[in-house]
Protein backbone atom coordinates (compact mmCIF):
# COMPACT_ATOMS: atom_id res chain seq x y z
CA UNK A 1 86.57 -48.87 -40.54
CA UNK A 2 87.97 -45.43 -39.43
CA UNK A 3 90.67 -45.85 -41.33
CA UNK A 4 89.12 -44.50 -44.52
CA UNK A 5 86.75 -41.85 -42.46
CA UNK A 6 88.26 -38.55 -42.46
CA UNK A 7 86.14 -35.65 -41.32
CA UNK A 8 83.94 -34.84 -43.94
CA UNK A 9 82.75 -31.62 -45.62
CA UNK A 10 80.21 -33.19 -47.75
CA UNK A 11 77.94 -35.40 -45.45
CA UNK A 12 75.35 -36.13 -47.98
CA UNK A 13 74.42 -39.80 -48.63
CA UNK A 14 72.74 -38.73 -51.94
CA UNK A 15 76.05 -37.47 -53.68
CA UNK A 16 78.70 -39.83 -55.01
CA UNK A 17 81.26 -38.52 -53.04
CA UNK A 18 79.15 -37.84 -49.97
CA UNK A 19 80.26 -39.34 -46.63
CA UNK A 20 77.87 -39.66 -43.97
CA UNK A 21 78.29 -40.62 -40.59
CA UNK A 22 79.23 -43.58 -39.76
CA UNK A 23 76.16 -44.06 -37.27
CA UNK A 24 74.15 -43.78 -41.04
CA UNK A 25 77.05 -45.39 -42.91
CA UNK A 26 76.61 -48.51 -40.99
CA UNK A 27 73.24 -49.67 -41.41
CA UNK A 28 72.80 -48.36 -44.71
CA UNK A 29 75.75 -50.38 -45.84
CA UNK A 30 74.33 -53.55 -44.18
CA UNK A 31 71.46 -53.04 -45.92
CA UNK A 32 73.46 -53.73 -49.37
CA UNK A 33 75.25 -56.67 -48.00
CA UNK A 34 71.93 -58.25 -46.80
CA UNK A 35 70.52 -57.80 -50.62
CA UNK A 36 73.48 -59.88 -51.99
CA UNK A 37 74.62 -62.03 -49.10
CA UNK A 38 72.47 -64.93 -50.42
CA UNK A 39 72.84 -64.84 -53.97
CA UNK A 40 76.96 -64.17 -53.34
CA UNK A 41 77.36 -67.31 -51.34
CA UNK A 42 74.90 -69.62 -53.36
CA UNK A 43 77.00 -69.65 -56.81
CA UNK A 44 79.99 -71.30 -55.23
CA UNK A 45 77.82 -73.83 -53.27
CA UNK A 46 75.65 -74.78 -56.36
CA UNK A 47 79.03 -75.64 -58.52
CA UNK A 48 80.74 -77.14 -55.73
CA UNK A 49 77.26 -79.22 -55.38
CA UNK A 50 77.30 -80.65 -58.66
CA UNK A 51 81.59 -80.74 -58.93
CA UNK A 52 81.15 -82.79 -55.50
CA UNK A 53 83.36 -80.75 -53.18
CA UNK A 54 82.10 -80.83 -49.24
CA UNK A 55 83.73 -79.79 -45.70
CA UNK A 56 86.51 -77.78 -45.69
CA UNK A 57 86.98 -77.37 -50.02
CA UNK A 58 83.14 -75.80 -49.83
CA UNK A 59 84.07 -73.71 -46.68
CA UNK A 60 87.25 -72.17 -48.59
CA UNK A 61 84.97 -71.50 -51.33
CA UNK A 62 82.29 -69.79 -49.69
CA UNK A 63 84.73 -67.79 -47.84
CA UNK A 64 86.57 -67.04 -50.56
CA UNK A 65 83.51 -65.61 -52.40
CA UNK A 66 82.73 -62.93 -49.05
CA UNK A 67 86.50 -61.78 -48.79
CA UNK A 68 86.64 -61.42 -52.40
CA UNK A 69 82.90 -59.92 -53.24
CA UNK A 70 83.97 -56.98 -50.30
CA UNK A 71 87.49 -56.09 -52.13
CA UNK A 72 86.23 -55.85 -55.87
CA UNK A 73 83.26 -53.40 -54.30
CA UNK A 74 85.69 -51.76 -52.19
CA UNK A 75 87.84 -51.35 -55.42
CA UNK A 76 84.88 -49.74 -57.27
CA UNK A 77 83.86 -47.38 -54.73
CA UNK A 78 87.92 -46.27 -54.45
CA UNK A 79 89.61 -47.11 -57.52
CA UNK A 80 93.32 -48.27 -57.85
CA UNK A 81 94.17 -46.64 -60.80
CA UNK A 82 91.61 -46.55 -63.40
CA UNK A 83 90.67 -49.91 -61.71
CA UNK A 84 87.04 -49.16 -60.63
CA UNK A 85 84.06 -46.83 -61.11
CA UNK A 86 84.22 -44.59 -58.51
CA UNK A 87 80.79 -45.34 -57.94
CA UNK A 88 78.90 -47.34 -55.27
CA UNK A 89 78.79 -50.86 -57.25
CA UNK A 90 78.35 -53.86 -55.55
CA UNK A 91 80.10 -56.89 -56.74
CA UNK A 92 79.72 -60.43 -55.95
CA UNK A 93 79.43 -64.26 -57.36
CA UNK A 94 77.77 -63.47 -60.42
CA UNK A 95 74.47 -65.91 -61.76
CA UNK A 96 74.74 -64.89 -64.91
CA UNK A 97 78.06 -67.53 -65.05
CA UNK A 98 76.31 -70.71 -63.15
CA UNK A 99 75.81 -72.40 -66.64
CA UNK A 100 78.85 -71.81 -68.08
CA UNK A 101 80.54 -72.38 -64.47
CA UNK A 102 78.54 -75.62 -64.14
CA UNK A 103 79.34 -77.16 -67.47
CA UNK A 104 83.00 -76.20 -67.02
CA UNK A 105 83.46 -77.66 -63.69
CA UNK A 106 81.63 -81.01 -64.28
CA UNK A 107 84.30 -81.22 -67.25
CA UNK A 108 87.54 -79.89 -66.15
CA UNK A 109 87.10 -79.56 -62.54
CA UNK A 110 87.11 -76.45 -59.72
CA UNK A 111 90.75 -76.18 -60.57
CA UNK A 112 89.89 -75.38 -64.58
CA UNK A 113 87.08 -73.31 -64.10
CA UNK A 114 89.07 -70.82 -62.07
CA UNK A 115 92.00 -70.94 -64.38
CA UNK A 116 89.27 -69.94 -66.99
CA UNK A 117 87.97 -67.05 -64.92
CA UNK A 118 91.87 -65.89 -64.19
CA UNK A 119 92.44 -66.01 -68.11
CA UNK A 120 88.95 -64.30 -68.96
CA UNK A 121 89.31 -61.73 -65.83
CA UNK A 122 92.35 -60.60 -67.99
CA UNK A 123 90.31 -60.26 -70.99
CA UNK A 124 87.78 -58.27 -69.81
CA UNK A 125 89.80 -56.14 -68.31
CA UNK A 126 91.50 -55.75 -71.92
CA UNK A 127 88.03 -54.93 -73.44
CA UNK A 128 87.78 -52.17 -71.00
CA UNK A 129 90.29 -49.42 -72.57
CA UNK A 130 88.21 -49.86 -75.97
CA UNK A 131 84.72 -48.48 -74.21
CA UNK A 132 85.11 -44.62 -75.79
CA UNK A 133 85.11 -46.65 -79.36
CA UNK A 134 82.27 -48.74 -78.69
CA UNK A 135 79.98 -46.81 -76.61
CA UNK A 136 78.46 -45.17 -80.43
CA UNK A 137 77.15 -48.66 -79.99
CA UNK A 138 75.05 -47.82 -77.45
CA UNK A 139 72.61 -45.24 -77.67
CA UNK A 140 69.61 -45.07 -75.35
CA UNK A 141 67.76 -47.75 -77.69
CA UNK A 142 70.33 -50.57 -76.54
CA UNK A 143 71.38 -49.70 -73.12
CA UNK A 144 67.44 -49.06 -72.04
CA UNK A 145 66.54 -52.60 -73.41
CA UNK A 146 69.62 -54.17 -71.80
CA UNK A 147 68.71 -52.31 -68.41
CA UNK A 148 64.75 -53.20 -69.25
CA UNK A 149 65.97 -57.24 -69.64
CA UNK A 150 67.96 -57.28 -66.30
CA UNK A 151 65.00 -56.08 -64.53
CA UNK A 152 62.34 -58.63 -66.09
CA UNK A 153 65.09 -60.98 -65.97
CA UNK A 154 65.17 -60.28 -61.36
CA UNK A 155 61.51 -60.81 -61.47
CA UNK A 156 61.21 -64.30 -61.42
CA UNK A 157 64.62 -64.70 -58.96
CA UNK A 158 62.81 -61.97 -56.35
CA UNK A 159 59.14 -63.96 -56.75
CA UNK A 160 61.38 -67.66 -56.07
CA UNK A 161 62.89 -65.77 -53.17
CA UNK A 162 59.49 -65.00 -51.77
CA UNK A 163 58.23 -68.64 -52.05
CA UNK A 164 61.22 -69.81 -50.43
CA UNK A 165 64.09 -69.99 -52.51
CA UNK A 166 64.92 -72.88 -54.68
CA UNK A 167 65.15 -76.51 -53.33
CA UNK A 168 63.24 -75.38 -50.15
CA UNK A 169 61.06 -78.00 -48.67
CA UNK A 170 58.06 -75.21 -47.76
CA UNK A 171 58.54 -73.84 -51.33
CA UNK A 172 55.46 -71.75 -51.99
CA UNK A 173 54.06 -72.30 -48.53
CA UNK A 174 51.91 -69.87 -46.63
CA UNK A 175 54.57 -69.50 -44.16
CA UNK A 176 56.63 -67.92 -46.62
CA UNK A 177 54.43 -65.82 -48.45
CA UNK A 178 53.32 -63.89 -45.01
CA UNK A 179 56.65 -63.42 -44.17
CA UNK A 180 57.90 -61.80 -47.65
CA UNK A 181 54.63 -59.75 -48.04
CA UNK A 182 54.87 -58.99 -44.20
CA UNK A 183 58.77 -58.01 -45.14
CA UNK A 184 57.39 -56.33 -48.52
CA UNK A 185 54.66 -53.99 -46.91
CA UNK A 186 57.08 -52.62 -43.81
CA UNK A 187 59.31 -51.84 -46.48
CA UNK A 188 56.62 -49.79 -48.47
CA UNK A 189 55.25 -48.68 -45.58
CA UNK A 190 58.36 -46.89 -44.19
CA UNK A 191 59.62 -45.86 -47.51
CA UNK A 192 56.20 -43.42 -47.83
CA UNK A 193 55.51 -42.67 -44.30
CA UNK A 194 58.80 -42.71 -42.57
CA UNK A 195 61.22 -40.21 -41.74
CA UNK A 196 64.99 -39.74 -41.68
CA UNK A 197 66.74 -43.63 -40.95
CA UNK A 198 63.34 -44.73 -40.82
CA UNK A 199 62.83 -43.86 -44.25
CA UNK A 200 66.30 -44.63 -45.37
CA UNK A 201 66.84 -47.56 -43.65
CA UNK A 202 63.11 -49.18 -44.84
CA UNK A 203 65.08 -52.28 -46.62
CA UNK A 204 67.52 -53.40 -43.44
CA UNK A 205 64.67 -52.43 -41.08
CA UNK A 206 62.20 -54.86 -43.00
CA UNK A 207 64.79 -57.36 -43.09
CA UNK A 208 65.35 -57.23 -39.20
CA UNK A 209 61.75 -57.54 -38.43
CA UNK A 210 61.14 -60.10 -40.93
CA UNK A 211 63.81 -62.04 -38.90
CA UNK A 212 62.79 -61.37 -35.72
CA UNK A 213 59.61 -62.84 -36.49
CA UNK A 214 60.85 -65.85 -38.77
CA UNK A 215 63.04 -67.33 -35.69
CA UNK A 216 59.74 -68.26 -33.53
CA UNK A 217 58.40 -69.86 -36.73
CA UNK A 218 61.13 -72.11 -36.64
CA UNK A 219 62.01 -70.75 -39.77
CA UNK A 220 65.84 -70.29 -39.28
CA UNK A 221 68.78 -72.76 -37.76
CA UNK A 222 71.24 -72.11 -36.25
CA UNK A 223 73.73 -75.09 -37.18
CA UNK A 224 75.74 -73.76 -39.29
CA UNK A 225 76.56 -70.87 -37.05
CA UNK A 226 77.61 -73.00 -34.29
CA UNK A 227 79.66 -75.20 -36.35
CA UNK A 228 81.45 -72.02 -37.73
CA UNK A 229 84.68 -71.24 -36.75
CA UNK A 230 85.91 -68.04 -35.31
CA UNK A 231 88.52 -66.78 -37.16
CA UNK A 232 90.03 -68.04 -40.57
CA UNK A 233 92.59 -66.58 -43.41
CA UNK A 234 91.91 -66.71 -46.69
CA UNK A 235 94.39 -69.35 -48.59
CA UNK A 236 95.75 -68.56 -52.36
CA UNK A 237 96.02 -71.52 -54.24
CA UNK A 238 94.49 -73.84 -52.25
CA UNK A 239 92.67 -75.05 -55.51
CA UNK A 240 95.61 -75.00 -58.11
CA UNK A 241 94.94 -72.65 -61.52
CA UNK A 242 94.65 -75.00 -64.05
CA UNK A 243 94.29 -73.88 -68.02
CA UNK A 244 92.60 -76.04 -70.78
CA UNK A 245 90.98 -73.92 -73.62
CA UNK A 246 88.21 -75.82 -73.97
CA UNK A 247 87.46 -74.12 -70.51
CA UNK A 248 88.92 -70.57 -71.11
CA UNK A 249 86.55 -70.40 -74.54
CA UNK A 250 83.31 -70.41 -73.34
CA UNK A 251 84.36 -68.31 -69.82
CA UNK A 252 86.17 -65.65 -72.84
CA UNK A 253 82.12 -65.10 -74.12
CA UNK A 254 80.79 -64.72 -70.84
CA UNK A 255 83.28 -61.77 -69.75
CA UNK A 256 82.31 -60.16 -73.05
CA UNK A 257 78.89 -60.51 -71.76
CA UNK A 258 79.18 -59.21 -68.40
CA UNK A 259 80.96 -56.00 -69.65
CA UNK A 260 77.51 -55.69 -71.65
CA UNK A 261 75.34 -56.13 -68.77
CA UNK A 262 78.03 -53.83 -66.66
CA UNK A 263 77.12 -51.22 -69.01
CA UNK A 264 73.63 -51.63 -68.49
CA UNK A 265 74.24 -51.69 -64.57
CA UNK A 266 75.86 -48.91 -64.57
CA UNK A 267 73.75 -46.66 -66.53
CA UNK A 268 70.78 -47.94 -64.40
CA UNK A 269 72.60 -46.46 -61.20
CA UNK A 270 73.77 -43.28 -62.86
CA UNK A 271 69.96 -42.31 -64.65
CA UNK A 272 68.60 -44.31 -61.65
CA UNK A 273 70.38 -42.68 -58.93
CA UNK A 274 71.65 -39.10 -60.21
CA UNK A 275 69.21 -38.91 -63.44
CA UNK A 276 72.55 -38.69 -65.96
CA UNK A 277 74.35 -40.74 -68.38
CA UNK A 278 77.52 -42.72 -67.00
CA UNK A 279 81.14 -41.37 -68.20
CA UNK A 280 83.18 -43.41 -70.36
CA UNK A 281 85.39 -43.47 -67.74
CA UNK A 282 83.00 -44.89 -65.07
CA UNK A 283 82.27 -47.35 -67.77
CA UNK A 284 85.89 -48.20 -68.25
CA UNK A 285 86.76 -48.18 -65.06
CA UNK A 286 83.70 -50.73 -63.95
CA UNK A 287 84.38 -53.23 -66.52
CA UNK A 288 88.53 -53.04 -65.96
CA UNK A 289 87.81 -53.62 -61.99
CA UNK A 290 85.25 -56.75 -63.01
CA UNK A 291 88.22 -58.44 -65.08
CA UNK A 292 90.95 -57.44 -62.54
CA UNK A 293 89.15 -58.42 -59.41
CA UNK A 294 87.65 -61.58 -60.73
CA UNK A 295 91.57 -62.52 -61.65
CA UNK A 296 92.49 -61.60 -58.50
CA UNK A 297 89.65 -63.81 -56.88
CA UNK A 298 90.30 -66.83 -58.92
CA UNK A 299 93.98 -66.94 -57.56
CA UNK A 300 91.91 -66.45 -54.04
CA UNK A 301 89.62 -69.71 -54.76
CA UNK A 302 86.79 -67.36 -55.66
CA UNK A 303 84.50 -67.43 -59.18
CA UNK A 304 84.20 -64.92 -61.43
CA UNK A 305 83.08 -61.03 -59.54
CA UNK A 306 80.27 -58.65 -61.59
CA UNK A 307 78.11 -55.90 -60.11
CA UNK A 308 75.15 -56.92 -58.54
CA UNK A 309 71.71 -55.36 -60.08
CA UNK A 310 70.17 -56.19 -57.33
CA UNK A 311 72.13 -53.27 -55.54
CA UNK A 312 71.86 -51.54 -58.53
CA UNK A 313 67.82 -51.24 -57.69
CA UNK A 314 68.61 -50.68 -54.13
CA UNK A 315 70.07 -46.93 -55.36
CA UNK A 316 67.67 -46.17 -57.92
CA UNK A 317 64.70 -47.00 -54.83
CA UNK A 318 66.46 -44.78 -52.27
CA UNK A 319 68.60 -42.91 -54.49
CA UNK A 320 71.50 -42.77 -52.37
CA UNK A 321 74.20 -42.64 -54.15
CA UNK A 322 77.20 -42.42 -51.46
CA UNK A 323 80.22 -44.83 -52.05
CA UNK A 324 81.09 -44.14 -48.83
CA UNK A 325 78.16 -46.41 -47.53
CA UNK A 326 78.78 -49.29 -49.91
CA UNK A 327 82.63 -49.10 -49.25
CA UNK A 328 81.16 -49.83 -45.12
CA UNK A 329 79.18 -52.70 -46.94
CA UNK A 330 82.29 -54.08 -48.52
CA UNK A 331 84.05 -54.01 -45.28
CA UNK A 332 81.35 -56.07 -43.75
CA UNK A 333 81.34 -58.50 -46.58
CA UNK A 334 85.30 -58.98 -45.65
CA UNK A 335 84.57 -59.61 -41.90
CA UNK A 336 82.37 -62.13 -42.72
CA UNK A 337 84.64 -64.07 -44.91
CA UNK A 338 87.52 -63.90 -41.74
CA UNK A 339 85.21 -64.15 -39.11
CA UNK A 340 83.25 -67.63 -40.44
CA UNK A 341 80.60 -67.33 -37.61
CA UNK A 342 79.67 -63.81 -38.61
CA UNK A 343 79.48 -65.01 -42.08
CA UNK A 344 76.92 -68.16 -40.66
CA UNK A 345 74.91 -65.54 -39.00
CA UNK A 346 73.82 -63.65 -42.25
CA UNK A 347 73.39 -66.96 -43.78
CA UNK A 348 70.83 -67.77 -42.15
CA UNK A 349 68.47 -65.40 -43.29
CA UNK A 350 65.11 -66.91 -44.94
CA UNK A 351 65.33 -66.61 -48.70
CA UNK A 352 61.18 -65.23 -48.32
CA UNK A 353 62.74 -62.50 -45.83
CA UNK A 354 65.16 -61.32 -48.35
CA UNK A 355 62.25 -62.06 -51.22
CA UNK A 356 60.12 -59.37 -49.91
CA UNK A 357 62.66 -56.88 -49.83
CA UNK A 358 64.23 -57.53 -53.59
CA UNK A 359 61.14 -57.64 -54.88
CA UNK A 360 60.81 -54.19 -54.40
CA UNK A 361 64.81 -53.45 -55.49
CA UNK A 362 64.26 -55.31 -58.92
CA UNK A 363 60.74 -53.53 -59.88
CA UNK A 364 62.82 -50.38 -59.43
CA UNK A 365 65.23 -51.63 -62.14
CA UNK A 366 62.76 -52.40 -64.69
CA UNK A 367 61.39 -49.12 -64.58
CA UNK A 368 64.57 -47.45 -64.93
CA UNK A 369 65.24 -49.71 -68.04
CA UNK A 370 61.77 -48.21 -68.93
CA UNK A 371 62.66 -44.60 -68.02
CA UNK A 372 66.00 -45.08 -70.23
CA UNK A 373 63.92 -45.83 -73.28
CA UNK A 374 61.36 -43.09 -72.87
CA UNK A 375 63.55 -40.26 -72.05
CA UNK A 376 63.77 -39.59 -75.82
CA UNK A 377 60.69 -40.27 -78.09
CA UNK A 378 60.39 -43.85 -79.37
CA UNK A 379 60.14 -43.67 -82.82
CA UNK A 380 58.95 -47.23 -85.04
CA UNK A 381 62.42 -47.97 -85.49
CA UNK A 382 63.42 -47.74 -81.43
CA UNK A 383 59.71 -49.96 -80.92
CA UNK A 384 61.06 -52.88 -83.18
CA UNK A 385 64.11 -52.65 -81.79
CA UNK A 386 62.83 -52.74 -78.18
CA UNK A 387 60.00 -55.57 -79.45
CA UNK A 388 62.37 -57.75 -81.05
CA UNK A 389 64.93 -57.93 -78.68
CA UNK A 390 62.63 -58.44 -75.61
CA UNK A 391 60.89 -61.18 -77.71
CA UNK A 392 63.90 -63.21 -78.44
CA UNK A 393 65.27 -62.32 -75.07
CA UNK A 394 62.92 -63.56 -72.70
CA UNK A 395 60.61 -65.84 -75.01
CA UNK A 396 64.01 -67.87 -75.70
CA UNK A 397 64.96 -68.09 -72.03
CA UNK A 398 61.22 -69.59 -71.20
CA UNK A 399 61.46 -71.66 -74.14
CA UNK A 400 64.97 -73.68 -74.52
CA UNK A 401 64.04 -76.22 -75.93
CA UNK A 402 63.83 -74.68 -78.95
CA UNK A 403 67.16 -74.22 -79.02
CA UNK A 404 67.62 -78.36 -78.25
CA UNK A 405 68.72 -79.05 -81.98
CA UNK A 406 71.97 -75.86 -81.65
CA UNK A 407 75.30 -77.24 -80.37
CA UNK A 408 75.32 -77.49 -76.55
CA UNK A 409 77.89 -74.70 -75.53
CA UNK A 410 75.68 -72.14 -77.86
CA UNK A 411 72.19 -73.66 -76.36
CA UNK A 412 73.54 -73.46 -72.97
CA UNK A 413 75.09 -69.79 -73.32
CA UNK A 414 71.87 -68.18 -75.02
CA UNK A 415 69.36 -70.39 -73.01
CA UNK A 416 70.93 -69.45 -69.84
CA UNK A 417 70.86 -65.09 -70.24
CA UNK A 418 67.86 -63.34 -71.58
CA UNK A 419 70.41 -60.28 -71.61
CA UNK A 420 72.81 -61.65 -73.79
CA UNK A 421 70.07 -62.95 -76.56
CA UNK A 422 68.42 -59.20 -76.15
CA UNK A 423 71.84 -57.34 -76.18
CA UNK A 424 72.96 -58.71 -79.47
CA UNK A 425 69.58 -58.35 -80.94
CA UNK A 426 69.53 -54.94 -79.67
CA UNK A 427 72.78 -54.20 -81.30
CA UNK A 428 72.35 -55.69 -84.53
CA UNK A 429 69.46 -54.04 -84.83
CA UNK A 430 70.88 -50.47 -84.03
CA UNK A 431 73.53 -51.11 -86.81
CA UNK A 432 71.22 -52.44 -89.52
CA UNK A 433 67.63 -50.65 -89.57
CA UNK A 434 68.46 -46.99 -91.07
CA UNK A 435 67.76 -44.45 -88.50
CA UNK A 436 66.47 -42.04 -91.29
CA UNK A 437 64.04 -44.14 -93.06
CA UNK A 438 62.05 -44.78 -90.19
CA UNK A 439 59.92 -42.43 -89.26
CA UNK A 440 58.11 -41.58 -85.98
């Protein structure tokens, strides 16, 4: 980890470019990794769940996703090139794909749904050199609802998490609901009253203790962890790249997507974090590393890599904006995927545990989404703009089957993302209603 860590003149872990020591670096950089972990690891066992792939194909999956997660943040907290942000963005296994990952891999197998991702990894990162164009595109009216629908959008995930996760036998026990409140109100309770790490640290503190008192529940096993191996390399290839365009289609739409919602992301931690717009070259430079890294990973056995909101609250809770600390995390998230037993460990954390923690992280996101909007007065045009989108948006997502009688890849793609239905409304929106005929 030294390797990076050069004696610093600018120790704070509030500025982008801050580097802390390492004896804060550490745990504050666990405390990202134990956001994702979960929700990184979980994509590639739900497709390989419903493809049918068990023993070692789901263990070079999984592992593939850790290795790979840690280099794309790595990349974005120290750019190759223009490849990344320069910002402390997480990346992982993204959810916003499971559908279209799902329907591809029941139809053309693992091997064609990462050929997809290496063929729409490629056209993201194409999309990224046209951001400066676009971005008149996106005035505060779009990017606040887009940041507004990711948040409402975490709710539900962070309230499942707290009940147990999905396809938990205890789901919505009373067992689980102690713990995550128990993990909820340490984290509140530290974030007002404590001091220094205590203060900073609130989230991976909570997390520990919510542990520590989850194992004499009986609450966590340890299987897994002594099944695990001790050391293992990732293997290129091991699932052969195979391209059919009924596959790369759909995965082409989803990238397009994810810049959106990278956009979003990014402004959240940039207003969130440091209370300013994002650069078009942090923009650029996010959405390049998301189509270059999840290239990368699909030749790696990985799916498709996009920032993590989740993270993305983390920094607008504690405002720490140091890439320094999530380029620790992303070294962490690498260990894990080499050392398979370090990597069972952190799996076995109870979904409530986490639940209590992110519920916090994505409340912090919706009111950034909120603070984006009212920053500048909303007039009646930005209010049916914000209305409309959030109506199609979420009621459409809680509602599929009114989309039962629309072709299956368009019901699947707009059923699946309330962000997608509410950034196209959004944008449509912003390019037909006249700005000037609409008055306050």
């Amino acid at each position: 980890m030294a390797f990076f860590y050069k004696q610093p003149t600018n120790t704070s872990k509030y500025d982008v470019d801050g580097v802390p020591p390492l004896k804060e670096a550490v745990p504050l950089g666990l405390q990202h990794v134990f956001a994702m972990f979960l929700g990184n690891i979980a994509v590639p066992i739900i497709v390989a769940k419903v493809v049918g792939i068990t023993g070692d194909d789901l263990t070079v999956l999984v592992q593939s996703a850790m290795v790979m997660s840690g280099v794309a943040t790595f990349i974005q907290c120290y750019p190759i090139w223009k490849v990344g942000a320069k910002l402390p963005i997480v990346m992982g296994s993204s959810f916003g794909f499971l559908p279209t990952n799902i329907s591809i891999a029941s139809t053309y197998g693992i091997s064609g749904l990462l050929g997809a991702a290496f063929v729409g990894g490629l056209f993201s990162s194409f999309l990224s050199f046209f951001i400066k164009p676009l971005r008149r595109f996106f005035p505060k009216v779009v990017t606040g609802t887009v940041v507004l629908t990711i948040g409402l959008s975490l709710l539900p995930t962070g309230i499942t998490a707290m009940a147990g996760g999905n396809g938990a036998e205890d789901f919505g026990s009373a067992k689980n609901w102690l713990i995550a409140l128990f993990v909820m109100t340490i984290v509140l309770l530290l974030n007002q009253f404590g001091r220094g790490m205590a203060k900073t640290s609130s989230i991976l503190i909570a997390i520990i203790i919510g542990y520590a008192v989850a194992v004499p529940l009986g609450m966590v096993a340890f299987d897994s962890v002594r099944e695990a191996t001790w050391f293992s390399l990732p293997r290129p290839f091991y699932f052969p790249l195979v391209f059919k365009w009924g596959a790369i289609a759909p995965m082409l739409i989803m990238f397009v997507v994810t810049a959106v919602e990278t956009v979003g992301d990014v402004t959240a931690m940039t207003m969130g974090g440091a209370n300013r717009e994002p650069s078009d070259r942090e923009l650029s430079g996010a959405i390049l590393a998301n189509g270059m890294t999840s290239s990368l990973a699909a030749l790696f056995n990985s799916l498709p890599n996009t920032s993590f909101s989740q993270n993305i609250g983390m920094i607008t809770f504690t405002k720490m904006m140091s890439r320094f600390i999530v380029a620790v995390g992303a070294i962490f998230l690498i260990i894990a995927g080499l050392i398979p037993k370090f990597g069972a460990i952190m799996a076995t954390l109870p979904q409530s545990v986490i639940g209590g923690a992110s519920i916090i992280i994505f409340s912090q996101i919706t009111l950034t989404g909120i603070g984006i909007l009212t920053s500048e007065p909303l007039t009646d045009r930005s209010k049916l703009i914000v209305g409309l989108s959030l109506s199609f948006g979420l009621g459409l997502t809680q509602v599929p089957e009114a989309m039962a009688a629309l072709p299956d890849s368009v019901a699947s793609l707009f059923g699946g993302s309330s962000i997608v239905i509410s950034c196209l409304v959004a944008l449509a929106l912003n390019i037909i209603l006249p700005s000037s005929k609409l008055k306050q």
